[in-house]
C-alpha atoms as a PDB file:
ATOM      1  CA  UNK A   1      36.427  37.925 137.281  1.00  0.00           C
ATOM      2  CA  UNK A   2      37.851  40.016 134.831  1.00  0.00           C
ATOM      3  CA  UNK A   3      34.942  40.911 133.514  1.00  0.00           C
ATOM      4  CA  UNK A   4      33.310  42.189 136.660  1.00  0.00           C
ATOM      5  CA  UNK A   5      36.004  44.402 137.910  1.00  0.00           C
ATOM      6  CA  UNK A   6      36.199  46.170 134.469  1.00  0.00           C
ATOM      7  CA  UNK A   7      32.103  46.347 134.993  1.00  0.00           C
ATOM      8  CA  UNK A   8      32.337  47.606 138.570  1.00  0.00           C
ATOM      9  CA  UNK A   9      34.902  50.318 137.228  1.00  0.00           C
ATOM     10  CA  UNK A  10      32.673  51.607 134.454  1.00  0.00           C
ATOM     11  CA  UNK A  11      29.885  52.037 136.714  1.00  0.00           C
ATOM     12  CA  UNK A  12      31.558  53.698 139.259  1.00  0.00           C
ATOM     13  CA  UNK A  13      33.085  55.977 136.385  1.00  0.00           C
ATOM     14  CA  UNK A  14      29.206  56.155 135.260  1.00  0.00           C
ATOM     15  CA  UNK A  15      27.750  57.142 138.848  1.00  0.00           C
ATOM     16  CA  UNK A  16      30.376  59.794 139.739  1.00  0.00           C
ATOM     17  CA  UNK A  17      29.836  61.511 136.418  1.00  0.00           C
ATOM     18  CA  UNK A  18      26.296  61.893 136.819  1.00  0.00           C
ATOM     19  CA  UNK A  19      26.411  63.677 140.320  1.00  0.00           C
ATOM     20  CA  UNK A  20      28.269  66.564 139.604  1.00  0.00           C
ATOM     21  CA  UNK A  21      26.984  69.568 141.163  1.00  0.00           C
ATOM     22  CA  UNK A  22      23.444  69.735 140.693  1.00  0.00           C
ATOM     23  CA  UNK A  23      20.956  68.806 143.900  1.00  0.00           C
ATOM     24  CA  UNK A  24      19.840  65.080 144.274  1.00  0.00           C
ATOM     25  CA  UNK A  25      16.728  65.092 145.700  1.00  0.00           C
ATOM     26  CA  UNK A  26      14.254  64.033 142.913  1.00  0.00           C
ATOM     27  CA  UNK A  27      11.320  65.043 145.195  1.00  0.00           C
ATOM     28  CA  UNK A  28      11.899  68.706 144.502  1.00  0.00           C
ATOM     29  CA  UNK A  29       9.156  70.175 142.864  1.00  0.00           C
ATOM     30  CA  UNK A  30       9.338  74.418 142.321  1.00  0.00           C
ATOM     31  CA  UNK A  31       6.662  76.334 143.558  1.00  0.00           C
ATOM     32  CA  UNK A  32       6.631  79.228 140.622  1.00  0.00           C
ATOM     33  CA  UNK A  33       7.981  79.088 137.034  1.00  0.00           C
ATOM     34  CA  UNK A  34      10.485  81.601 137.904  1.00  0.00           C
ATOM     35  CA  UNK A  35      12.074  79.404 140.876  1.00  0.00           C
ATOM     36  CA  UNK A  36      12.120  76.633 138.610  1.00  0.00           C
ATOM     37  CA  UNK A  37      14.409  78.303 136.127  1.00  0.00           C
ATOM     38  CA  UNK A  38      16.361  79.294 138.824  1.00  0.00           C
ATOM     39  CA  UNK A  39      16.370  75.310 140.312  1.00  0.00           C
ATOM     40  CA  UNK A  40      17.001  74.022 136.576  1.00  0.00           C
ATOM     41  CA  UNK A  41      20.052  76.620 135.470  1.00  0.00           C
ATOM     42  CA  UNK A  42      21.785  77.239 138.969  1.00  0.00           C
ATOM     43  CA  UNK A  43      21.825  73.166 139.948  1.00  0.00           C
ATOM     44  CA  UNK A  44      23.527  72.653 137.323  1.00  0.00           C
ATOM     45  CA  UNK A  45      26.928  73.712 138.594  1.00  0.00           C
ATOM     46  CA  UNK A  46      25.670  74.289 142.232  1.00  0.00           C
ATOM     47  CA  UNK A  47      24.532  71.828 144.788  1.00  0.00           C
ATOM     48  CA  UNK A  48      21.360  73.441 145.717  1.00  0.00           C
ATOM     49  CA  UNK A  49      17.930  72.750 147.069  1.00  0.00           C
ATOM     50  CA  UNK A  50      16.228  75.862 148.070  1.00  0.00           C
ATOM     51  CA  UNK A  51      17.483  80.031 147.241  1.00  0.00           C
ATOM     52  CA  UNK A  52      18.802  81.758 149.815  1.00  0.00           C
ATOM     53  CA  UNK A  53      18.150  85.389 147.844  1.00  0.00           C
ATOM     54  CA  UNK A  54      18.229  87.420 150.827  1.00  0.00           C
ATOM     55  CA  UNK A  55      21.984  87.505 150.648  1.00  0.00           C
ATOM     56  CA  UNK A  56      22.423  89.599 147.983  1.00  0.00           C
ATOM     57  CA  UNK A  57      20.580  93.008 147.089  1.00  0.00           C
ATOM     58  CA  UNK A  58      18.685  92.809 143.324  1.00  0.00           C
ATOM     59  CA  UNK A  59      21.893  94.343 142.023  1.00  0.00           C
ATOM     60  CA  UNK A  60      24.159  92.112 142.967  1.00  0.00           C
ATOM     61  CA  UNK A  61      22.289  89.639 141.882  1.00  0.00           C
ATOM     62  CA  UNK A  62      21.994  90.977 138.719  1.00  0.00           C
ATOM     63  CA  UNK A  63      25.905  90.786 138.907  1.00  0.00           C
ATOM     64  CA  UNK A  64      26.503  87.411 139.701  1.00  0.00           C
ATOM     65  CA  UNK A  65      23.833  85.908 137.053  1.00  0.00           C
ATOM     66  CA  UNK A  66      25.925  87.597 134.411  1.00  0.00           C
ATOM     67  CA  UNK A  67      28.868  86.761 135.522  1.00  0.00           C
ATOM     68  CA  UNK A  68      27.513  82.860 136.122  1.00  0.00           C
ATOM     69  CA  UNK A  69      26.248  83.035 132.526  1.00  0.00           C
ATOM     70  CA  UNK A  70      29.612  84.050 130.742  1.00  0.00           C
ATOM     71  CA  UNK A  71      31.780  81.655 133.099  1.00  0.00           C
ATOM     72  CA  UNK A  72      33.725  79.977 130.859  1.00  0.00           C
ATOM     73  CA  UNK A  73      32.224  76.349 130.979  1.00  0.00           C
ATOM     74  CA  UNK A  74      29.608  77.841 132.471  1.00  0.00           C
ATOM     75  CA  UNK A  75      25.686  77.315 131.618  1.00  0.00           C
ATOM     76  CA  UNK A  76      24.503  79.278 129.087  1.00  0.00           C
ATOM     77  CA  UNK A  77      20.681  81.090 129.721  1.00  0.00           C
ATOM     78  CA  UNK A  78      18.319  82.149 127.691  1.00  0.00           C
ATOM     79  CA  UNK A  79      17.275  85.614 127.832  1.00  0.00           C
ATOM     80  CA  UNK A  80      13.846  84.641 129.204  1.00  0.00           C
ATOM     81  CA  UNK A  81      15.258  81.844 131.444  1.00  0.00           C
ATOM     82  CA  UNK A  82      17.335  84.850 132.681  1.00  0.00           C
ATOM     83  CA  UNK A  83      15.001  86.663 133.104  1.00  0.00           C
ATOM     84  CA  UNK A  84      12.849  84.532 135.494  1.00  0.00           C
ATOM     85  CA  UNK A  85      15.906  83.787 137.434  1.00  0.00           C
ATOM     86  CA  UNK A  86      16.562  87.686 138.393  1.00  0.00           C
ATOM     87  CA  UNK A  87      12.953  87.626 139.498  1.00  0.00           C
ATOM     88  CA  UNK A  88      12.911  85.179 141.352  1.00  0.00           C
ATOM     89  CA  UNK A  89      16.372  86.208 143.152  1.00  0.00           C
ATOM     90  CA  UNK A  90      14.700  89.728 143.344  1.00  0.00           C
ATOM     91  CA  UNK A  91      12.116  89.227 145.017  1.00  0.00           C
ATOM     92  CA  UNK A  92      13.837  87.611 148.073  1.00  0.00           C
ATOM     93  CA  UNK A  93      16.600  90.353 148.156  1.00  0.00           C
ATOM     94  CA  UNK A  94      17.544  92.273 150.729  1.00  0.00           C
ATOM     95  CA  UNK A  95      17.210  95.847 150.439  1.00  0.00           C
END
C-alpha cells in the first residue's frame, strides 16, 4: 500500500511537471516554417495555440521578442529562429 501511494505521488509529481506552459494539443500542426518557430519557442513558457499578431505593431513586436529572449529563465533563440518568429508576428501586425 505503501508502495502505491509513493507511486501515485511520483506520477503526479511527473504529470504536473510536464505541463508547464506550453499548449497541449498534439494535433497542432504549423502552416509555415516561420509560425512553427514561433509555436515551438513561444509555447514554451506560454499556453498558446494560435498568434494573435494583430495586437501589436511590427515594432513592438520586435520589443517583446527581445525582451522574451533575455528573460531571465527565459528561452533562449537562435538568431534565425528569431528571425522567423518576427516574421511571422509581422506579418499579422497591425499598422
Amino acid at each position: 500500500m505503501k508502495k502505491l501511494f509513493i507511486l501515485s505521488i511520483i506520477s503526479l509529481v511527473i504529470i504536473s511537471c510536464g505541463k508547464k506552459g506550453g499548449a497541449t494539443d498534439s494535433t497542432y500542426t504549423p502552416a509555415t516554417p516561420e509560425e512553427g518557430a514561433w509555436h515551438t519557442a513561444c509555447s514554451k513558457c506560454h499556453n498558446i495555440k494560435r498568434a494573435t499578431p494583430s495586437g501589436h505593431t511590427a515594432a513592438e513586436w520586435t520589443t517583446i521578442v527581445d525582451k522574451m529572449q533575455n528573460k531571465r529563465g527565459g528561452h533562449q533563440f537562435t538568431d534565425e529562429q528569431k528571425v522567423l518568429i518576427l516574421k511571422y508576428l509581422s506579418a499579422g501586425a497591425k499598422s
